[in-house]
C-alpha atoms as a PDB file:
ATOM      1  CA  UNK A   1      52.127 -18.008  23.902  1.00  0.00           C
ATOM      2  CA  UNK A   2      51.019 -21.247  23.986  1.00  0.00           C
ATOM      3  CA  UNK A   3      50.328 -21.710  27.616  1.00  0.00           C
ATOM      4  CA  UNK A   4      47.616 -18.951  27.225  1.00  0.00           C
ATOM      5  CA  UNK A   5      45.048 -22.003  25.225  1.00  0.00           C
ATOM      6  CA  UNK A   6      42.602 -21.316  22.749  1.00  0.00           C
ATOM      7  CA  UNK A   7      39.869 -19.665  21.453  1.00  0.00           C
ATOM      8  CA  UNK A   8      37.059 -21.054  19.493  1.00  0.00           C
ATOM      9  CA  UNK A   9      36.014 -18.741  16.557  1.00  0.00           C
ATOM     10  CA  UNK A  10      33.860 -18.661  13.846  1.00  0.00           C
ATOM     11  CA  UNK A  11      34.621 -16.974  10.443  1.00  0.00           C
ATOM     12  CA  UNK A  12      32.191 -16.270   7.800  1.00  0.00           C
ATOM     13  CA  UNK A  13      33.780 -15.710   4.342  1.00  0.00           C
ATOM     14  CA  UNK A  14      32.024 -15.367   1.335  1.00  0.00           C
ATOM     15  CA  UNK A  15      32.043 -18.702  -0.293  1.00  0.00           C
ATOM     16  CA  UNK A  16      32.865 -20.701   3.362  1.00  0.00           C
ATOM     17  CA  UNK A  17      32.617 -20.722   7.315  1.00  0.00           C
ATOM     18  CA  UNK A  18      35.912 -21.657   9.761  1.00  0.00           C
ATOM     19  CA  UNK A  19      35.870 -22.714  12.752  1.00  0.00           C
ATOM     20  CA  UNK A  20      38.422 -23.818  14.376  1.00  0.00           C
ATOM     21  CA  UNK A  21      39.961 -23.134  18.006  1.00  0.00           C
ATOM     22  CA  UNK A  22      42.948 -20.296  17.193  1.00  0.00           C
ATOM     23  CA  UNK A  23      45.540 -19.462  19.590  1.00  0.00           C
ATOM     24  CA  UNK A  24      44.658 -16.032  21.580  1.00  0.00           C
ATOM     25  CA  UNK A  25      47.270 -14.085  19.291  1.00  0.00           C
ATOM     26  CA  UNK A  26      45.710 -15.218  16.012  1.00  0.00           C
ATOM     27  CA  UNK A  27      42.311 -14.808  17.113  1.00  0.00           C
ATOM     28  CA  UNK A  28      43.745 -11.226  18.026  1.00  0.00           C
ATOM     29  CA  UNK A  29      45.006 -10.730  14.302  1.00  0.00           C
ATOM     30  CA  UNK A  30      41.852 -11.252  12.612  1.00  0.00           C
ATOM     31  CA  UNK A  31      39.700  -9.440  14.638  1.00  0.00           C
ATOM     32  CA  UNK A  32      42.496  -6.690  13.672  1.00  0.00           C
ATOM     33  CA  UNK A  33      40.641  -6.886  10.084  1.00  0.00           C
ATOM     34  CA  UNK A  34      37.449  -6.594  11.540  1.00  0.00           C
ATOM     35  CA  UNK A  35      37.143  -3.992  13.995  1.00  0.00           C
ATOM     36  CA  UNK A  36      38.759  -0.013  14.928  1.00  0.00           C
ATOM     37  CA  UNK A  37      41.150   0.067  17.909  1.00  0.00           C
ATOM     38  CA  UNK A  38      41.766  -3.024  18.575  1.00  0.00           C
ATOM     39  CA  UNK A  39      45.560  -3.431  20.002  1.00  0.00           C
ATOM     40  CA  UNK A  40      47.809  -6.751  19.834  1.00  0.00           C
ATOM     41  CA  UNK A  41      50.263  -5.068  22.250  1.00  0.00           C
ATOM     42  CA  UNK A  42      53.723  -6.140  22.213  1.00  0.00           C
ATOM     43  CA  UNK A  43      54.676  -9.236  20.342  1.00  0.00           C
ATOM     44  CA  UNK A  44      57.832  -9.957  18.543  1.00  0.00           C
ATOM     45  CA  UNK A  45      58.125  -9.849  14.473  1.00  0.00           C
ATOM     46  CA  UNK A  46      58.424 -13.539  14.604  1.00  0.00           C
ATOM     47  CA  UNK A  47      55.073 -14.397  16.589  1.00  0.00           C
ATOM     48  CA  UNK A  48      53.165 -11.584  14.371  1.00  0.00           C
ATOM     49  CA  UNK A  49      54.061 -13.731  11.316  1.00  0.00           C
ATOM     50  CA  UNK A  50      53.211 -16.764  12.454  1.00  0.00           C
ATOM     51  CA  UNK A  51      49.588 -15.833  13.268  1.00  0.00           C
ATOM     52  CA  UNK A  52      49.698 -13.685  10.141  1.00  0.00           C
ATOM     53  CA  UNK A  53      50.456 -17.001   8.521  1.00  0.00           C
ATOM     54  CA  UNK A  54      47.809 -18.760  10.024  1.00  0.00           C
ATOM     55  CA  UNK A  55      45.258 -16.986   8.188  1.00  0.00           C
ATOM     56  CA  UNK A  56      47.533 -16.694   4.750  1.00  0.00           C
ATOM     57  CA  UNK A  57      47.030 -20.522   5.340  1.00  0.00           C
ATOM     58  CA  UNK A  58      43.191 -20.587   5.783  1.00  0.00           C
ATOM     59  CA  UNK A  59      42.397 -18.607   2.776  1.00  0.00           C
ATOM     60  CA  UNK A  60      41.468 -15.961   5.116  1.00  0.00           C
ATOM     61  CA  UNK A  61      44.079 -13.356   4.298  1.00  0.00           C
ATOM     62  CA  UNK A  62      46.438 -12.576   0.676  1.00  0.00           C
ATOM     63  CA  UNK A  63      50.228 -12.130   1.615  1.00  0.00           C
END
């Protein structure tokens, strides 16, 4: 979904801050973590991973 942009976040770890500008279906996947009844709708296996991935790669999340 990259013709949908970005959004601009900012993530507040323990030991660090992030921010960054995420694509809308990563930005979608964290706030998963953070908050009840939030829904990604439908999105393929292969685009869930890859914004899983994103935040594997930040530190963010533990496979």
């Amino acid at each position: 979904l990259p013709h949908l942009g970005t959004a601009q976040l900012k993530i507040e770890l323990e030991d660090r801050t992030l921010e960054y500008a995420y694509r809308p279906l990563e930005a979608v996947f964290i706030k998963l973590f953070s908050q009840k009844g939030i829904s990604v709708g439908s999105v393929t296996r292969s685009a869930a991973t890859k914004a899983l991935s994103t935040w594997v790669d930040h530190g963010v999340l533990k496979e």
